[in-house]
C-alpha atoms as a PDB file:
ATOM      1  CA  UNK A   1      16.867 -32.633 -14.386  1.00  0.00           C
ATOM      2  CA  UNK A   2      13.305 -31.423 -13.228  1.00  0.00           C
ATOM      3  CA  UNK A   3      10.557 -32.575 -15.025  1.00  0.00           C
ATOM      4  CA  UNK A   4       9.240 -29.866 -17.470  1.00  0.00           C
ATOM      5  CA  UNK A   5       5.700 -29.358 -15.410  1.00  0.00           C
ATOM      6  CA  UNK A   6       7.979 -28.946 -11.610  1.00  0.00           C
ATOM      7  CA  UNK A   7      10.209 -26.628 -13.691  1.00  0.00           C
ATOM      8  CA  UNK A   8       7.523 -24.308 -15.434  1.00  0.00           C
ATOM      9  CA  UNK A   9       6.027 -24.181 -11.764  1.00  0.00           C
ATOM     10  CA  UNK A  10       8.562 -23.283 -10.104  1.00  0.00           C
ATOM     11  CA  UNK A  11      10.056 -20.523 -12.888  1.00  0.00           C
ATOM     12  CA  UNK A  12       6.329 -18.753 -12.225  1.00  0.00           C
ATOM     13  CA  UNK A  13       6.686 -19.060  -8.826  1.00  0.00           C
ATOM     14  CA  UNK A  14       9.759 -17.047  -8.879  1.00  0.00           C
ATOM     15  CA  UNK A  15       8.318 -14.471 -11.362  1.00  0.00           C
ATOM     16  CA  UNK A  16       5.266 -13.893  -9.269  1.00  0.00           C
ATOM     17  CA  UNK A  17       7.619 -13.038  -5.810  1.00  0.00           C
ATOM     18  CA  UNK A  18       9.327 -10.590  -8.348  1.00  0.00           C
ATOM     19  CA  UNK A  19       7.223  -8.801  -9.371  1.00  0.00           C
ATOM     20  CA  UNK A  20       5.394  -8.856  -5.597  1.00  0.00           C
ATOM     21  CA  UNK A  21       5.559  -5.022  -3.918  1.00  0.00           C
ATOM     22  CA  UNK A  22       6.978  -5.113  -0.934  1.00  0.00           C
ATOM     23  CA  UNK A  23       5.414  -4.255   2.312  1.00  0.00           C
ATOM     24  CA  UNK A  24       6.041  -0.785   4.057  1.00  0.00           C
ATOM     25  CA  UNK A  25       4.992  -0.717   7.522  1.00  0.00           C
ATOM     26  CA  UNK A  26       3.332   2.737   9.223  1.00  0.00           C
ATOM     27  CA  UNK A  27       2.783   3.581  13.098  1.00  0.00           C
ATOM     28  CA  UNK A  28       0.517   5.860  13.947  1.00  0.00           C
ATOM     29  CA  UNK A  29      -0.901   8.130  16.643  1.00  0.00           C
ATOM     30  CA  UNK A  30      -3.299   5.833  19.349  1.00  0.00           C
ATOM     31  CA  UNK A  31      -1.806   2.385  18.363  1.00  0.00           C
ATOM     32  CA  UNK A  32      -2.785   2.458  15.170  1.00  0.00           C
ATOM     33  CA  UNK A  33      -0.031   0.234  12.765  1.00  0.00           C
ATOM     34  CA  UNK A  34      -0.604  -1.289   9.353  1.00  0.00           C
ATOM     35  CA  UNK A  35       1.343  -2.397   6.146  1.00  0.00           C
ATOM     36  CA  UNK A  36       0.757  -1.400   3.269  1.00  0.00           C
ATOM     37  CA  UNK A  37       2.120  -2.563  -0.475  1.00  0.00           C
ATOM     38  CA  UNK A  38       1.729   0.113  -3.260  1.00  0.00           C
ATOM     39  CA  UNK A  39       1.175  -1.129  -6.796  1.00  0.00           C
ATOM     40  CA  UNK A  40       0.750   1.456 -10.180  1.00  0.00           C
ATOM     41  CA  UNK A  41      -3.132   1.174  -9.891  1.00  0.00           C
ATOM     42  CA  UNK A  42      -3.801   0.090  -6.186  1.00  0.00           C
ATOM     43  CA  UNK A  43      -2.532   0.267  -2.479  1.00  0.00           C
ATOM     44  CA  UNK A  44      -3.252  -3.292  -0.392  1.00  0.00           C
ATOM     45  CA  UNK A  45      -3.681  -2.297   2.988  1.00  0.00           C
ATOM     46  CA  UNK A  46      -3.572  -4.622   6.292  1.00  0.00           C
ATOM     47  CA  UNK A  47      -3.969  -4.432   9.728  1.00  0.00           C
ATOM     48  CA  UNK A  48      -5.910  -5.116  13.048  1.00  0.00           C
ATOM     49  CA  UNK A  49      -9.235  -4.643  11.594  1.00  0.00           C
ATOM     50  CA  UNK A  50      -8.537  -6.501   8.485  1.00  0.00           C
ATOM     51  CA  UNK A  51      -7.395  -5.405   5.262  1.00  0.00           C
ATOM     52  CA  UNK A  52      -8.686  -2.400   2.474  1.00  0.00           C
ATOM     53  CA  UNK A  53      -8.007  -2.232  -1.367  1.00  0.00           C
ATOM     54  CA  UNK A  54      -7.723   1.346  -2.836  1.00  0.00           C
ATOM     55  CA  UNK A  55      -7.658   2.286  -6.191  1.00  0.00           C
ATOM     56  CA  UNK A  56      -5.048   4.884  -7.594  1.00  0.00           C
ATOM     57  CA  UNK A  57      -5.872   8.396  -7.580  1.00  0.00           C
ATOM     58  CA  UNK A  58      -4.801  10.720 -10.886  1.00  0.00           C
ATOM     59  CA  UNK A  59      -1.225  11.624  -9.712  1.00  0.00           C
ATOM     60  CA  UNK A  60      -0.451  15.557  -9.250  1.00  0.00           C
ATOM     61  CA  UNK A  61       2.987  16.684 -10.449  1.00  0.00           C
ATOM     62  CA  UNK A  62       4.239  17.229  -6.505  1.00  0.00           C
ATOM     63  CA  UNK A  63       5.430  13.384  -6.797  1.00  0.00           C
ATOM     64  CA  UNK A  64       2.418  11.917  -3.708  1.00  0.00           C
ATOM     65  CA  UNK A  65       1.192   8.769  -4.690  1.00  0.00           C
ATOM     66  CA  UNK A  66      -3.127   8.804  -3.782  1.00  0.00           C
ATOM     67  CA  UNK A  67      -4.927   6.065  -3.453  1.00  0.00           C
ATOM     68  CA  UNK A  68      -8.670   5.818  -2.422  1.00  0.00           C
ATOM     69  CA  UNK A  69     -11.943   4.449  -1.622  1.00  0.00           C
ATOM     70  CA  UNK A  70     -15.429   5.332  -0.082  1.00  0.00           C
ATOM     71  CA  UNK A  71     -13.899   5.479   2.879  1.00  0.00           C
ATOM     72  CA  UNK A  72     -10.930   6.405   3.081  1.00  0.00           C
ATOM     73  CA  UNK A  73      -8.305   8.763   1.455  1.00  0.00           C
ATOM     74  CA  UNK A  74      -4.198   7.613   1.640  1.00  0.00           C
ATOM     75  CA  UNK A  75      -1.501  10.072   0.514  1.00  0.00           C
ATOM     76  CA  UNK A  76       2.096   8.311   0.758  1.00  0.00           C
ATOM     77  CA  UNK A  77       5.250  10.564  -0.047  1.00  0.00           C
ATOM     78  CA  UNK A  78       4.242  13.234   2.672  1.00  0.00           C
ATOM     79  CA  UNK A  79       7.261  14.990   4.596  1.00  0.00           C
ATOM     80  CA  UNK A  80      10.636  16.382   4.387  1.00  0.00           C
ATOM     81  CA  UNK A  81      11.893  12.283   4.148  1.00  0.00           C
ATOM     82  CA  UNK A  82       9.012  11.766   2.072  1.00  0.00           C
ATOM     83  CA  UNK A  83       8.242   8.798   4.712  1.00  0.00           C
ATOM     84  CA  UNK A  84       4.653   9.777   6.062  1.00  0.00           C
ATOM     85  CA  UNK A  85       1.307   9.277   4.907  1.00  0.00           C
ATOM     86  CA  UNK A  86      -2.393  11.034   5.304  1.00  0.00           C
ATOM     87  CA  UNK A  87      -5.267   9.252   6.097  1.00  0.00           C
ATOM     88  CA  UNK A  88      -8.078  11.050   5.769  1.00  0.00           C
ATOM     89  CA  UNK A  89     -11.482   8.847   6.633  1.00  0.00           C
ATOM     90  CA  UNK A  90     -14.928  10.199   5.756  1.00  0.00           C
ATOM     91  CA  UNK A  91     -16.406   9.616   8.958  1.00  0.00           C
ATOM     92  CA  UNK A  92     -13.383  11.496  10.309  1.00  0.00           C
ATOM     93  CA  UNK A  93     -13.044  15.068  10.084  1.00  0.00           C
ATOM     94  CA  UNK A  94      -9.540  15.105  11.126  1.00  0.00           C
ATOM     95  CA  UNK A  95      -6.653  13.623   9.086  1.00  0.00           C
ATOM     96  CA  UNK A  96      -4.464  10.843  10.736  1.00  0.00           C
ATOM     97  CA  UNK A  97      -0.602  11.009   9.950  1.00  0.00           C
ATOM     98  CA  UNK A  98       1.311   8.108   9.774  1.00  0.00           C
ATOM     99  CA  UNK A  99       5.476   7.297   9.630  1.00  0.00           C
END
């Protein structure tokens, strides 16, 4: 039997994984790749040049989950699959799609 400290540990240990999002991967156009894990209020992004937090955008009834910050716009959901995302950045003027 585990000691009650070891066992309460490990229990939130387990609960914390849980309740983890998982991470989606994206390729995109010039060798651009990152992952990604969407949560209700925010979108973790990570790649080459680090990693960005976004906060949720007010959801539209077409079902695209929106996530921003200063510099950057992400729509996930796009396409027939629903399997691409927009990035639109603001020093950008054109958008950069993602699968």
């Amino acid at each position: 039997m585990l000691p009650a400290p070891l066992a309460a540990a490990l229990l939130l240990g387990g609960c914390a994984s849980l309740l983890d999002a998982p991470r989606l991967a994206y390729w995109c156009p010039s060798d651009l790749s990152f992952e990604v894990r969407l949560y209700e209020d925010m979108a973790l992004l990570e790649g080459l040049r680090g990693h960005v937090v976004l906060e949720r955008s007010p959801a539209d009834q077409d079902g695209v989950l929106r996530y921003a910050d200063p510099t950057v716009r992400a729509e996930f959901g796009l396409g027939v699959d629903q399997r691409l995302v927009r990035l639109n950045y603001t020093g950008i003027p054109e958008s950069v799609y993602c699968e």
